[in-house]
N, C-alpha and C. Protein backbone atom coordinates (compact mmCIF):
# COMPACT_ATOMS: atom_id res chain seq x y z
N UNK A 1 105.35 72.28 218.57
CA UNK A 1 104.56 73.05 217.64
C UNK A 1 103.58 72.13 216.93
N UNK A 2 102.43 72.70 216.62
CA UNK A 2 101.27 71.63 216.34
C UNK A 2 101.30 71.75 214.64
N UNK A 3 101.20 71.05 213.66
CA UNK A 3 101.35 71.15 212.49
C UNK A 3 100.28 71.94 211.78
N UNK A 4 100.29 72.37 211.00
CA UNK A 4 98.55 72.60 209.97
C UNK A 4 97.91 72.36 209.54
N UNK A 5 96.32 71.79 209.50
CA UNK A 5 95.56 71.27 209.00
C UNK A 5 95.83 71.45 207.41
N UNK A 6 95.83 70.74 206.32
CA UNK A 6 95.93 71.06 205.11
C UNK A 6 94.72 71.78 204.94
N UNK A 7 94.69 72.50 203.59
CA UNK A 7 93.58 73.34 203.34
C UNK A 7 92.57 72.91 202.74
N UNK A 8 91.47 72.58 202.99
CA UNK A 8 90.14 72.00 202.43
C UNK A 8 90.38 72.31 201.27
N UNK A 9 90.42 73.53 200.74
CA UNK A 9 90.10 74.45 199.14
C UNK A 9 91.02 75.16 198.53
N UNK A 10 91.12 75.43 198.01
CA UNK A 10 92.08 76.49 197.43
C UNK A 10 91.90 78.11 198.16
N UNK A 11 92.69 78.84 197.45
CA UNK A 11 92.81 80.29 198.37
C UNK A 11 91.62 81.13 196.92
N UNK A 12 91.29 81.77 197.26
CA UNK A 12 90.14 82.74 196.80
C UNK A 12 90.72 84.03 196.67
N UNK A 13 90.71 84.63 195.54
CA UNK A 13 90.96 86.24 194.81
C UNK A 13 90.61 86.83 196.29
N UNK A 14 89.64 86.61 197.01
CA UNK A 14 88.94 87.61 197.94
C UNK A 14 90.60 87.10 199.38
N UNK A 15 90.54 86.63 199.54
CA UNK A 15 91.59 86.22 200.46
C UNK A 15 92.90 86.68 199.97
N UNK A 16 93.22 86.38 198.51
CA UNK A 16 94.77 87.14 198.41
C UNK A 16 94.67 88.50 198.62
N UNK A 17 93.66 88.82 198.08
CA UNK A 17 93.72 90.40 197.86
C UNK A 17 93.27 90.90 199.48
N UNK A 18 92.64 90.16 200.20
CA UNK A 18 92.97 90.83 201.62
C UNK A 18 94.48 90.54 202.11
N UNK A 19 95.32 89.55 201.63
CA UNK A 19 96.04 89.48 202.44
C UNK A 19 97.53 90.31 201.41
N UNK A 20 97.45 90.79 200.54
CA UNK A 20 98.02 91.84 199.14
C UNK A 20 97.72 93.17 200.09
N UNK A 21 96.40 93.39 200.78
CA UNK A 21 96.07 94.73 201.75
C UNK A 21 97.30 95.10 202.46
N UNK A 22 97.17 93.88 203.61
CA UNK A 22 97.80 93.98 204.46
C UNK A 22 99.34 94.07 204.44
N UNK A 23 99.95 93.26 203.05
CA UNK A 23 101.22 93.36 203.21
C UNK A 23 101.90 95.03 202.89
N UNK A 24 100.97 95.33 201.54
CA UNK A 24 100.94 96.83 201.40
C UNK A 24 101.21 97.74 202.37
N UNK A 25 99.81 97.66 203.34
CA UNK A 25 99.61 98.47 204.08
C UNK A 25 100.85 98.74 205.30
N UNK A 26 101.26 97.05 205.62
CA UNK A 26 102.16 96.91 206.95
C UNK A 26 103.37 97.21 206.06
N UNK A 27 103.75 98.00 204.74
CA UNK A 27 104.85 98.16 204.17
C UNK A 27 105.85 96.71 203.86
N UNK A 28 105.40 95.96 203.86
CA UNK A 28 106.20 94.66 203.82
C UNK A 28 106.49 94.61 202.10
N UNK A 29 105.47 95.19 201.24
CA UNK A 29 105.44 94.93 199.97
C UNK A 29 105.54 96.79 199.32
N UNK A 30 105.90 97.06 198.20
CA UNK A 30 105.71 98.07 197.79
C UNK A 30 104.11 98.66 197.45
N UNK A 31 104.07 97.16 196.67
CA UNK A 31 102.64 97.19 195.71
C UNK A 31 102.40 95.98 195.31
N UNK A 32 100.96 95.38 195.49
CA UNK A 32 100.79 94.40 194.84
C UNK A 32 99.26 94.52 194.33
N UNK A 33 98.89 94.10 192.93
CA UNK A 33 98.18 94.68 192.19
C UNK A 33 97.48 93.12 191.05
N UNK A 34 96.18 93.18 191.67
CA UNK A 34 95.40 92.36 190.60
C UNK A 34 95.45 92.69 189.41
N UNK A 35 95.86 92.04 188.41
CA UNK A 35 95.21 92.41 186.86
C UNK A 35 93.98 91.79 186.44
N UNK A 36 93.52 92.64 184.93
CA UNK A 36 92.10 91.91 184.79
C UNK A 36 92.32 90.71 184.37
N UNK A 37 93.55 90.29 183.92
CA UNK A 37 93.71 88.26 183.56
C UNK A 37 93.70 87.88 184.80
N UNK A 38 93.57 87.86 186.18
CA UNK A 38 93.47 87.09 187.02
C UNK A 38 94.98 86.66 187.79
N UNK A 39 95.78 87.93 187.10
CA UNK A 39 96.94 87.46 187.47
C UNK A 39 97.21 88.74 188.76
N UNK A 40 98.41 88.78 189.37
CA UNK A 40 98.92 89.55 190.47
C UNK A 40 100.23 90.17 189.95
N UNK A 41 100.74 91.64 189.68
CA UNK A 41 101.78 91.86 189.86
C UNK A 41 102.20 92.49 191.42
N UNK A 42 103.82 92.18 191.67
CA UNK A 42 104.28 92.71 192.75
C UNK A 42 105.80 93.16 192.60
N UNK A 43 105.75 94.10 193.71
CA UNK A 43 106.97 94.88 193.94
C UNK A 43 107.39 95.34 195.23
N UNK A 44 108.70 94.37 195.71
CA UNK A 44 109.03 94.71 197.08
C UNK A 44 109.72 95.88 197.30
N UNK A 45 109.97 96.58 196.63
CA UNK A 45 110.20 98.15 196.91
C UNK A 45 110.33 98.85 195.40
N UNK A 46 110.26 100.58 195.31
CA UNK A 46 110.17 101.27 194.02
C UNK A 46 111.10 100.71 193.22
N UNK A 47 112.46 100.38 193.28
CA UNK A 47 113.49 100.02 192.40
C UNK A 47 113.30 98.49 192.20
N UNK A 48 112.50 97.98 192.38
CA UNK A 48 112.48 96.20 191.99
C UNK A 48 112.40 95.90 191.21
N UNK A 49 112.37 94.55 190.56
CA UNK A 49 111.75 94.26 189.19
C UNK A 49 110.96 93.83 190.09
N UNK A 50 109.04 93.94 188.96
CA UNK A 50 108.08 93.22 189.31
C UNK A 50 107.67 91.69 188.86
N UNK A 51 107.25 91.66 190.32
CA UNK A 51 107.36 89.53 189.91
C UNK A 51 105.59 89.64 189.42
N UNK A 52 105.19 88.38 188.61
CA UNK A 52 104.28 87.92 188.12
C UNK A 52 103.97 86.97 189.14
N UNK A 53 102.63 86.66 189.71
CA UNK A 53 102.00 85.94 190.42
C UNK A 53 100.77 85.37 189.72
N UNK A 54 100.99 84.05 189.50
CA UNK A 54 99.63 83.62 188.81
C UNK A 54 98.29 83.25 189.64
N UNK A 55 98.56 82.91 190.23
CA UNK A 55 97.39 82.71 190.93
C UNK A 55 97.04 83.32 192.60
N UNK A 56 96.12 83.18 193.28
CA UNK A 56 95.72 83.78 194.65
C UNK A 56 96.73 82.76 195.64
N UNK A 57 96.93 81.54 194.75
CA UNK A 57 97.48 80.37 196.41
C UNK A 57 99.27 80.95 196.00
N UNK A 58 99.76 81.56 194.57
CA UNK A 58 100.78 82.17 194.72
C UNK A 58 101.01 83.46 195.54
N UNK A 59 99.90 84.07 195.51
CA UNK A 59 99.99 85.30 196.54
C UNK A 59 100.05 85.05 197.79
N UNK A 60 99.44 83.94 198.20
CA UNK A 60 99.46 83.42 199.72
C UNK A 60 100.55 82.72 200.06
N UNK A 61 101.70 82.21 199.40
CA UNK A 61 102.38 81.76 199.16
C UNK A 61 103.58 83.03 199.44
N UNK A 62 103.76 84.11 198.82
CA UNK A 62 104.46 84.85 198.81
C UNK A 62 103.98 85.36 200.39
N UNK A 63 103.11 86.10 201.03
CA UNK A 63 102.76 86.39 201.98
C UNK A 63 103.56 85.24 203.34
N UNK A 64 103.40 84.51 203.19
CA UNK A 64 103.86 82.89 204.37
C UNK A 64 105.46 83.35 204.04
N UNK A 65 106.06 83.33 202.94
CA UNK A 65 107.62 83.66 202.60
C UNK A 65 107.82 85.15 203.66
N UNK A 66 107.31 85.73 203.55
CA UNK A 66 107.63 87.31 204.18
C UNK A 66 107.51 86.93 205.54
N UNK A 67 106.43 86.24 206.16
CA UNK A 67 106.48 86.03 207.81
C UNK A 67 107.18 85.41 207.78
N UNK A 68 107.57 84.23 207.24
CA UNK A 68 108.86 83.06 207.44
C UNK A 68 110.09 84.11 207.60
N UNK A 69 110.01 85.20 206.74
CA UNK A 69 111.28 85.80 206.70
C UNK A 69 111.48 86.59 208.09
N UNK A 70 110.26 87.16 208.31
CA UNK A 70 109.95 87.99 209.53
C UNK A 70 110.24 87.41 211.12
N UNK A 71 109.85 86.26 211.09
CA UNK A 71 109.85 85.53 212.28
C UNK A 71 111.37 84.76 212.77
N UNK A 72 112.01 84.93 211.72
CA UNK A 72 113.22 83.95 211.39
C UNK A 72 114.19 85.11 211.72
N UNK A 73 113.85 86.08 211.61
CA UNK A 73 114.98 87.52 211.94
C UNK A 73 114.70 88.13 212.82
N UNK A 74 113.56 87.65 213.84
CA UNK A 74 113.32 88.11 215.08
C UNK A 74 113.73 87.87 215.92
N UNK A 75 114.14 88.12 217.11
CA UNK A 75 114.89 87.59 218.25
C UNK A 75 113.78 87.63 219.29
N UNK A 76 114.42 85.73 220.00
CA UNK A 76 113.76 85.38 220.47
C UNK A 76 112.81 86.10 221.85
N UNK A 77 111.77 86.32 222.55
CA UNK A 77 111.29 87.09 223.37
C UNK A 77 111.34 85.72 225.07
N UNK A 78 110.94 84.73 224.42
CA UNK A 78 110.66 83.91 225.39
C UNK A 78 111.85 83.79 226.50
């Protein structure tokens, strides 16, 4: 497996919040929701408590946790 280039920059509001879309959308997340402080709330299903996300590289951060989780409970195809 080839490692990852580190990231030139930081992650960008515009990038969490596409990738906040997708987890939504693919049901992985209940809800996850920009506030106007720049912060993120989330909720992995209706009965959760909601976590506080401060920043966009925490949202991307949480997103990488869910495929880690996803990929790790998959059985193997190869």
């Amino acid at each position: 497996m080839v490692p990852y280039a580190p990231r030139s920059s930081e992650p960008t509001t515009a990038e969490a919040d596409a990738w906040a879309d997708v987890l939504v959308r693919r049901q992985l997340l209940h809800a996850i929701v920009l506030t106007p402080t720049g912060q993120w709330l989330a909720q992995e299903h209706p009965d959760a408590t909601v976590r506080l996300l401060a920043t966009p590289a925490d949202v991307l951060a949480l997103a990488a946790t869910i495929q880690h989780r996803i990929r790790s409970t998959r059985p193997e195809s190869r």
